[in-house]
N, C-alpha and C. Protein backbone atom coordinates (compact mmCIF):
# COMPACT_ATOMS: atom_id res chain seq x y z
N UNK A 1 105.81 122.20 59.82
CA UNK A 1 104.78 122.84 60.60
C UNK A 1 104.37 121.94 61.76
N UNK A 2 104.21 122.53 63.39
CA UNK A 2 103.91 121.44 64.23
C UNK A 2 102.44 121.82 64.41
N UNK A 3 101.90 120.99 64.91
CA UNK A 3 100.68 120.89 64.90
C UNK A 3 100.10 121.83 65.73
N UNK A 4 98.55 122.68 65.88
CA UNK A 4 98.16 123.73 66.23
C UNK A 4 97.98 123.32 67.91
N UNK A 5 98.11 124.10 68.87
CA UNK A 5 97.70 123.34 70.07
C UNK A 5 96.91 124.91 70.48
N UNK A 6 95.81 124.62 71.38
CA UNK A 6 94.91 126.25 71.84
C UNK A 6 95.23 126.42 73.37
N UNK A 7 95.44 127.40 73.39
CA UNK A 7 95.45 127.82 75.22
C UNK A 7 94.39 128.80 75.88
N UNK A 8 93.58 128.59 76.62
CA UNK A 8 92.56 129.76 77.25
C UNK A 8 92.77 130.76 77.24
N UNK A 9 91.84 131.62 77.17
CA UNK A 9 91.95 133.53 77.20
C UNK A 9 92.67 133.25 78.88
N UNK A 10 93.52 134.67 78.82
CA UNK A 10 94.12 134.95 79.89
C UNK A 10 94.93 135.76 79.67
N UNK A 11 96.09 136.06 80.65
CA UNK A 11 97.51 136.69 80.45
C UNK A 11 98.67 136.12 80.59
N UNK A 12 99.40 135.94 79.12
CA UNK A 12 100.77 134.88 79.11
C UNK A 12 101.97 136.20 79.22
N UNK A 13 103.29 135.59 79.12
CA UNK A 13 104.23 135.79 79.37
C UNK A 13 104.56 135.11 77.55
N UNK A 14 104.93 135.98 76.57
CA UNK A 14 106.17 135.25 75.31
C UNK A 14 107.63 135.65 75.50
N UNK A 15 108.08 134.64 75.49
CA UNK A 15 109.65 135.16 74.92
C UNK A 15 110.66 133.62 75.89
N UNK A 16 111.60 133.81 75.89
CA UNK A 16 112.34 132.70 76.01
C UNK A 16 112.60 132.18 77.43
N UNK A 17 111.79 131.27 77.56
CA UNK A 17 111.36 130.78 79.16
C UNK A 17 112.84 130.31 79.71
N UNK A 18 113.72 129.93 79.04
CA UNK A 18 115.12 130.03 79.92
C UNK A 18 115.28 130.80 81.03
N UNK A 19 114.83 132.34 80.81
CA UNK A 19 115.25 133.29 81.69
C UNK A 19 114.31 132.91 82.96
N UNK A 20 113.26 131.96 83.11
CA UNK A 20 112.17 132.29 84.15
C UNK A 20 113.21 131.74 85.23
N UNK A 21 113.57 130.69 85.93
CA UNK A 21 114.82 130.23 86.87
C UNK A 21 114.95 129.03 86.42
N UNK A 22 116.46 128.79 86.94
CA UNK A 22 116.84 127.10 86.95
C UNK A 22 115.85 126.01 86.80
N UNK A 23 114.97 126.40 88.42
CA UNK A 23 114.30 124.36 88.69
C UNK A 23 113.22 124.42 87.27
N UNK A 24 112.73 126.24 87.33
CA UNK A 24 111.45 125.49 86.11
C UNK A 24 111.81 125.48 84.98
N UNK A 25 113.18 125.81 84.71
CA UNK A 25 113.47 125.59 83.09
C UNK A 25 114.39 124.23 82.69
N UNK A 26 114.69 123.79 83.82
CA UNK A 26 115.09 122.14 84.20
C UNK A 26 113.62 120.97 83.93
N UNK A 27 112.17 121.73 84.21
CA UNK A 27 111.02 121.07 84.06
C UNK A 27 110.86 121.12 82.42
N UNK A 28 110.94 122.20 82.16
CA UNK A 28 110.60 122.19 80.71
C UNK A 28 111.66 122.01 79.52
N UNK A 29 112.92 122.07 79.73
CA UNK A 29 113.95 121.57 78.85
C UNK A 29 113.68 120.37 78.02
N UNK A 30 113.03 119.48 78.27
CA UNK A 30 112.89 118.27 77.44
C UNK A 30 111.29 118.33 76.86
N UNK A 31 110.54 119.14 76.75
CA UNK A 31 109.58 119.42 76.43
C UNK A 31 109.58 120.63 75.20
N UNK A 32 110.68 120.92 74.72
CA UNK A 32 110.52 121.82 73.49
C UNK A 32 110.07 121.09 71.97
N UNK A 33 108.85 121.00 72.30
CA UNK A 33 107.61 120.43 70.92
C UNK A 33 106.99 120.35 70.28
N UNK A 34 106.60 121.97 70.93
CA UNK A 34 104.97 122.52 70.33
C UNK A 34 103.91 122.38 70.56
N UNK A 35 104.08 121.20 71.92
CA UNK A 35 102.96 121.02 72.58
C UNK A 35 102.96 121.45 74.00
N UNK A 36 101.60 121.11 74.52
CA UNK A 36 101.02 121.77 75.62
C UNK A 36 101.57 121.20 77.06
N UNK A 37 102.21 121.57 77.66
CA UNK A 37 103.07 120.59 79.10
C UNK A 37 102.79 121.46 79.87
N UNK A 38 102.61 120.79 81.05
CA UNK A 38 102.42 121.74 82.70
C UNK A 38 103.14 121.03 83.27
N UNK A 39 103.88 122.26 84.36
CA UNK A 39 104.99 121.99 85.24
C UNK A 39 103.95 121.98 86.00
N UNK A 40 104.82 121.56 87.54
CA UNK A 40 104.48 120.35 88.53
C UNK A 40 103.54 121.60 89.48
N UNK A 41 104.02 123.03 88.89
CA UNK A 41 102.89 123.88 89.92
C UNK A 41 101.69 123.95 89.48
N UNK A 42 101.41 123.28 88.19
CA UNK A 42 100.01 123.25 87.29
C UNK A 42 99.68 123.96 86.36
N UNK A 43 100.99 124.90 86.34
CA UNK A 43 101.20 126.15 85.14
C UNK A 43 101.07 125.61 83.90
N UNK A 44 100.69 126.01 82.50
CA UNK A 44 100.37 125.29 81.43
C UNK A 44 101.71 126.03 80.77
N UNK A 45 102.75 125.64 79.78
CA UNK A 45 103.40 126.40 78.39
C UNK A 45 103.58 125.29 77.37
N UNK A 46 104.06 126.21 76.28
CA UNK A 46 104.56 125.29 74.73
C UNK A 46 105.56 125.92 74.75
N UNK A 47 106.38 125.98 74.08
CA UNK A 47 107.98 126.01 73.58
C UNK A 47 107.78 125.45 71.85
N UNK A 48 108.67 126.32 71.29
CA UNK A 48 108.75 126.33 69.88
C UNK A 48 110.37 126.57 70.05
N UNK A 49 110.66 125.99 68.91
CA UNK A 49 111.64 126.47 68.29
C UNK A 49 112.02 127.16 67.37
N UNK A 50 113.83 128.15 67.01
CA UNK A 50 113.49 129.17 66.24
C UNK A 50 113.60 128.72 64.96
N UNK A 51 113.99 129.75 64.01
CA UNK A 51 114.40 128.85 62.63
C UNK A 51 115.77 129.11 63.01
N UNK A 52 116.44 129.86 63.35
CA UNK A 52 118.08 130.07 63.03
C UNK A 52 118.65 130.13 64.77
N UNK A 53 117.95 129.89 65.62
CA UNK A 53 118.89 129.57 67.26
C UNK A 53 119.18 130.53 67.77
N UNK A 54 119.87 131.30 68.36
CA UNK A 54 119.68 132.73 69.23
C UNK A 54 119.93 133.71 68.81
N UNK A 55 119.30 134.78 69.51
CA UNK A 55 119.38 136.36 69.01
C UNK A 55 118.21 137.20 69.26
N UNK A 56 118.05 138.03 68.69
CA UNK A 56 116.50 138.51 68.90
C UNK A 56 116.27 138.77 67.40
N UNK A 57 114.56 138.29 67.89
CA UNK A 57 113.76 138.18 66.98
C UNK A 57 112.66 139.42 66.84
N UNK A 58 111.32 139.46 66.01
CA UNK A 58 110.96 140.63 65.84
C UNK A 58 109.49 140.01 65.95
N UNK A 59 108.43 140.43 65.95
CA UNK A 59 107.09 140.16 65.71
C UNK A 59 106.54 141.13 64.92
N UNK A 60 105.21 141.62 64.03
CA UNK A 60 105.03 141.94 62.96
C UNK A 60 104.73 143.51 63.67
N UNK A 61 104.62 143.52 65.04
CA UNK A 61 104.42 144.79 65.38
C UNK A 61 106.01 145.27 65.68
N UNK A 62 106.84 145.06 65.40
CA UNK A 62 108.23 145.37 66.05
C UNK A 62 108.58 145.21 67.64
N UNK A 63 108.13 144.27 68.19
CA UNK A 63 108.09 144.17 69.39
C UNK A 63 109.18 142.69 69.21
N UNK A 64 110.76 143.00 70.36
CA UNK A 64 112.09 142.41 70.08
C UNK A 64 111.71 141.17 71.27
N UNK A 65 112.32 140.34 70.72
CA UNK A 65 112.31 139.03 71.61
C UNK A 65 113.91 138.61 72.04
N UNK A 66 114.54 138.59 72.62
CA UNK A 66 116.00 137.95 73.19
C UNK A 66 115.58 136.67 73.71
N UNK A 67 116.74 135.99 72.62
CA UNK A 67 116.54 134.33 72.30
C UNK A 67 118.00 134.11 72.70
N UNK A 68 118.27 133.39 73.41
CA UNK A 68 119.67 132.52 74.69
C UNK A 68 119.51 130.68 74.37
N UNK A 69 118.34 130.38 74.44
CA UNK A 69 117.98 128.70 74.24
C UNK A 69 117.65 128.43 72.82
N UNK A 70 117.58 129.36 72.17
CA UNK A 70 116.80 128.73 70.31
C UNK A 70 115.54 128.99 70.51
N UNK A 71 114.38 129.33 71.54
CA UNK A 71 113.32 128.75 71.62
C UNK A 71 112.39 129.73 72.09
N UNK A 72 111.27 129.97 71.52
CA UNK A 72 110.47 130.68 71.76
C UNK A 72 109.34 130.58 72.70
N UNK A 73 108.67 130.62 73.84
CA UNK A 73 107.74 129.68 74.63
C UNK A 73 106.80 130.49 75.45
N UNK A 74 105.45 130.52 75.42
CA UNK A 74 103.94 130.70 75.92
C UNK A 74 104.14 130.34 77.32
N UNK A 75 103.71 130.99 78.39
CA UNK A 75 102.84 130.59 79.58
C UNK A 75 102.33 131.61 80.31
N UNK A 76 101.41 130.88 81.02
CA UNK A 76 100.42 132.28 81.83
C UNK A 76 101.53 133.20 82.70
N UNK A 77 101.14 134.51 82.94
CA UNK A 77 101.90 135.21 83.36
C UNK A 77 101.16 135.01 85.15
N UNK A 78 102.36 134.80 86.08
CA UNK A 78 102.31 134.46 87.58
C UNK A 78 102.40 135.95 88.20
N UNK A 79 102.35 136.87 87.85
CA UNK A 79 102.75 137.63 88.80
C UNK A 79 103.96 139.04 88.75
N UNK A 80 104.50 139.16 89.31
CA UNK A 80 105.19 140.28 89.43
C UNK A 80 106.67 139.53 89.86
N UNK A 81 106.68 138.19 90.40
CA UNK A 81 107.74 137.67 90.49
C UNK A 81 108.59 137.03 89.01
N UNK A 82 107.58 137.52 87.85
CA UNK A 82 108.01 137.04 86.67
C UNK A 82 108.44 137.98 86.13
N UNK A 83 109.96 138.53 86.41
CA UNK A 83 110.36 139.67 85.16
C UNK A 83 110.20 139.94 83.94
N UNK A 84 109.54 140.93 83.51
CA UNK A 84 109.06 141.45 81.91
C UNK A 84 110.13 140.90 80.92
N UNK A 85 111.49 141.28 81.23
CA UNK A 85 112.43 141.18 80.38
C UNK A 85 113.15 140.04 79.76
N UNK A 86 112.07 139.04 80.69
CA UNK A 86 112.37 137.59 80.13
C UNK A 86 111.50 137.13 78.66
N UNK A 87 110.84 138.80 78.79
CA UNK A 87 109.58 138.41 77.20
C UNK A 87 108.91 139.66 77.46
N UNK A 88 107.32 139.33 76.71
CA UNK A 88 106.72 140.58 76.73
C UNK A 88 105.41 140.02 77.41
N UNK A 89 104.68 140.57 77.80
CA UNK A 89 103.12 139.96 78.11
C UNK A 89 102.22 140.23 77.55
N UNK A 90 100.89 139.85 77.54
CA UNK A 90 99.97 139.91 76.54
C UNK A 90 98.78 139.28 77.33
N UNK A 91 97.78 140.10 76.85
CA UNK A 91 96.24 139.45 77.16
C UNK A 91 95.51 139.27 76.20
N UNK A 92 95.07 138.08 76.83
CA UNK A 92 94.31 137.14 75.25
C UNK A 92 92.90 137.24 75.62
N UNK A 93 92.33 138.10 75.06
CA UNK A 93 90.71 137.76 75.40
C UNK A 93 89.66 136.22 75.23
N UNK A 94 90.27 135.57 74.31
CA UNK A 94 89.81 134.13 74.33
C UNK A 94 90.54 133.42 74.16
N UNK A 95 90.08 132.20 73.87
CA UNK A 95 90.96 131.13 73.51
C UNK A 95 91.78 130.99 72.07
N UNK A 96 93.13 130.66 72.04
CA UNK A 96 93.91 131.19 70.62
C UNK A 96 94.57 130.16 70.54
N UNK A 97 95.05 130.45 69.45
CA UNK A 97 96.27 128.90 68.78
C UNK A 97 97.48 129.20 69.13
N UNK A 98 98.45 128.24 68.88
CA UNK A 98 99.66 128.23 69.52
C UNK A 98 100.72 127.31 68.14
N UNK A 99 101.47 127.76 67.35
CA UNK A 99 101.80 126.66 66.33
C UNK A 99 103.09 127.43 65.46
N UNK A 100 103.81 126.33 64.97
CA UNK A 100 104.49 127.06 64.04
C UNK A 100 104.83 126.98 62.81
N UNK A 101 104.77 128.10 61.66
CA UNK A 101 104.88 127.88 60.41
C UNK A 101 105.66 128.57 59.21
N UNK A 102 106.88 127.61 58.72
CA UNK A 102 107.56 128.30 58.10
C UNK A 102 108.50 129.07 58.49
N UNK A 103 108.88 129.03 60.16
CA UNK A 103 109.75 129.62 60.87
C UNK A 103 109.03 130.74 61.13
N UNK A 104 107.65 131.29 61.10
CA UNK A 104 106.56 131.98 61.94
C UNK A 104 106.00 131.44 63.17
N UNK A 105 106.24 132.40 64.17
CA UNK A 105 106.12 131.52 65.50
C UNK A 105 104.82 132.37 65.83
N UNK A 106 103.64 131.66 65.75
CA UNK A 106 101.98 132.20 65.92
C UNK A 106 101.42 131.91 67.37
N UNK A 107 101.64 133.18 68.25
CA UNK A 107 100.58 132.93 69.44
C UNK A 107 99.29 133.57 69.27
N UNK A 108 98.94 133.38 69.03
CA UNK A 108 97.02 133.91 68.60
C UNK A 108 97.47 135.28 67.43
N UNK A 109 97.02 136.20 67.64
CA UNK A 109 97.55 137.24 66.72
C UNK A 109 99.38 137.70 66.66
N UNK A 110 99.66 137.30 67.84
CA UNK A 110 100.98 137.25 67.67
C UNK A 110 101.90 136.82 66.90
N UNK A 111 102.53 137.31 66.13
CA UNK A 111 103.92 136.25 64.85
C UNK A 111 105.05 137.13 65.14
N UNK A 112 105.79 136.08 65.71
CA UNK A 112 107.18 135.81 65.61
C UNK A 112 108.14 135.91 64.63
N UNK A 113 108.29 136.36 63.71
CA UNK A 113 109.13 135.92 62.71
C UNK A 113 110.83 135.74 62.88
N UNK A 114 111.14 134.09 62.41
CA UNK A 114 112.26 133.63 63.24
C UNK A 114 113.05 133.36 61.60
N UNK A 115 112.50 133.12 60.57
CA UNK A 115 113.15 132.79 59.33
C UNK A 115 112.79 134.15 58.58
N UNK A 116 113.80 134.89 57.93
CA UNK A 116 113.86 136.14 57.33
C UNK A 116 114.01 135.54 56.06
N UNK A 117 114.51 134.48 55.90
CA UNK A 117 114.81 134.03 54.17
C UNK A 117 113.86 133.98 53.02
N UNK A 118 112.72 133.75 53.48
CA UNK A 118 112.09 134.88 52.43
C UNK A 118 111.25 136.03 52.75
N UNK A 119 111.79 136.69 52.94
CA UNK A 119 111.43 137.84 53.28
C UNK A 119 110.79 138.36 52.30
N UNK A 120 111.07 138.43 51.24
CA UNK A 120 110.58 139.32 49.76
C UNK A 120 108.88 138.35 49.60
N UNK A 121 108.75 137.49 49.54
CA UNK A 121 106.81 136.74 49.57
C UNK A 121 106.72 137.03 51.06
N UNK A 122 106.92 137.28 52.36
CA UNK A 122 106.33 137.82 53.42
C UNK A 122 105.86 139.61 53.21
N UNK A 123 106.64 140.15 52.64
CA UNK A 123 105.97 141.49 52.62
C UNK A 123 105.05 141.79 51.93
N UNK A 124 104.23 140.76 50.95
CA UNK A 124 103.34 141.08 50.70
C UNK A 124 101.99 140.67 51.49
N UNK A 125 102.36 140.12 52.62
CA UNK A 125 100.89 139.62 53.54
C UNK A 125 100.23 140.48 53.93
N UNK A 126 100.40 141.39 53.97
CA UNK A 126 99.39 142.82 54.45
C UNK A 126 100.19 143.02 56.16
N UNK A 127 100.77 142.50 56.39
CA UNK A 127 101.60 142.83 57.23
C UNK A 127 102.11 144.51 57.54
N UNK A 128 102.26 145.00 58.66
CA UNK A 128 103.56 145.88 58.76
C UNK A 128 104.38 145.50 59.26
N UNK A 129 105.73 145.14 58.76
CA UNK A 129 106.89 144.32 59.10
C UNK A 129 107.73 145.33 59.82
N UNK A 130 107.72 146.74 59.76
CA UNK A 130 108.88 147.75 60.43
C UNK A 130 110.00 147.77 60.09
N UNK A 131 110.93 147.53 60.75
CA UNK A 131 112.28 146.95 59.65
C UNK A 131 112.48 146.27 58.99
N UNK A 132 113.41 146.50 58.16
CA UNK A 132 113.70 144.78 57.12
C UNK A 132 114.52 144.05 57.65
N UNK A 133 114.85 144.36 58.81
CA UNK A 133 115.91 143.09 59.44
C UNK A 133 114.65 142.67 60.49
N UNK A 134 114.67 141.49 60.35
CA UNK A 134 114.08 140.82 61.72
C UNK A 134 114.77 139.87 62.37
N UNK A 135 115.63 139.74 62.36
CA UNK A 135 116.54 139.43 63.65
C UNK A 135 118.09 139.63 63.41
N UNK A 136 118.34 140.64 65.06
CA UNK A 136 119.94 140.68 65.28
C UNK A 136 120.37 139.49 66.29
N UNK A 137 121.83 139.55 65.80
CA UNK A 137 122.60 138.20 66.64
C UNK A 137 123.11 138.78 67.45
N UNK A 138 123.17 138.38 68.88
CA UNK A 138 123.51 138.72 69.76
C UNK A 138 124.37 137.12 70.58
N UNK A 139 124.97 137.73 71.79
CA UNK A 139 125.56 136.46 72.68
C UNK A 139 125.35 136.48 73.96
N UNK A 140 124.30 136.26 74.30
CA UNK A 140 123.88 137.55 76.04
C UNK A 140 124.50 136.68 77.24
N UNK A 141 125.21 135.52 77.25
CA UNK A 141 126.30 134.55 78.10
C UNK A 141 125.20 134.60 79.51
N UNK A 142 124.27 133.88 79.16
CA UNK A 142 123.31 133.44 79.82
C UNK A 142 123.32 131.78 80.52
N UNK A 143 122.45 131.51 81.56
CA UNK A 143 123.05 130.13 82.28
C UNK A 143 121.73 129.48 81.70
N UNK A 144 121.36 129.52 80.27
CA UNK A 144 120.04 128.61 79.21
C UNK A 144 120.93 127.54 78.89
């Protein structure tokens, strides 16, 4: 489990910051930790990692994540120059946690689920899980 880190209410961008471009995923490549790093424009993200490395993943609402780097990663959403399809977006009315557990990747109410292996003690969390697969493997020959 890495340790909890909080980020301000606002509007982030989840899903696998590879796709955002080259120079800023050259900034954050050595920063996959779980902690809180800002690139040099003052932008804040974390980066997690998955349990099992690429593919897409699922969150407890069925909402699909496409994973290219292993890595799952938070930051404020910039704009319209930030394509959706690099993740999903989300508005956080306050301040929320950021952490991961058990191969559950937690952005405030958000979970990730990146480890399916036990699946059978996750369905009883009061969860709605949607499918029983939570993650397909894919190879999307991406430049992550």
């Amino acid at each position: 489990m890495i340790d909890t880190v909080t980020l301000p209410a606002g509007k982030y961008l989840i899903g696998d910051l590879c796709y955002r471009d080259g120079e800023v995923w050259e900034q954050m490549i050595d920063n996959i930790d779980g902690k809180v790093h800002t690139l040099r424009s003052g932008r804040q993200y974390v980066i997690l990692d998955t349990a099992y490395g690429d593919g897409t993943y699922y969150d407890f609402d069925n909402n699909s994540y496409w994973v290219d780097s292993g890595t799952i990663g938070i930051m404020k959403w910039d704009g319209p120059d930030m394509q959706e399809a690099m993740g999903r977006t989300f508005d956080f009315n306050s301040d929320f946690a950021v952490f991961e557990d058990g191969g559950d990747l937690h952005f405030g109410a958000i979970v990730i689920e990146t480890d399916h292996q036990d699946e059978e003690t996750d369905m009883d969390d009061g969860y709605d899980h949607g499918p029983t697969e939570y993650q397909e493997w894919h190879d999307y020959d991406a430049d992550c």
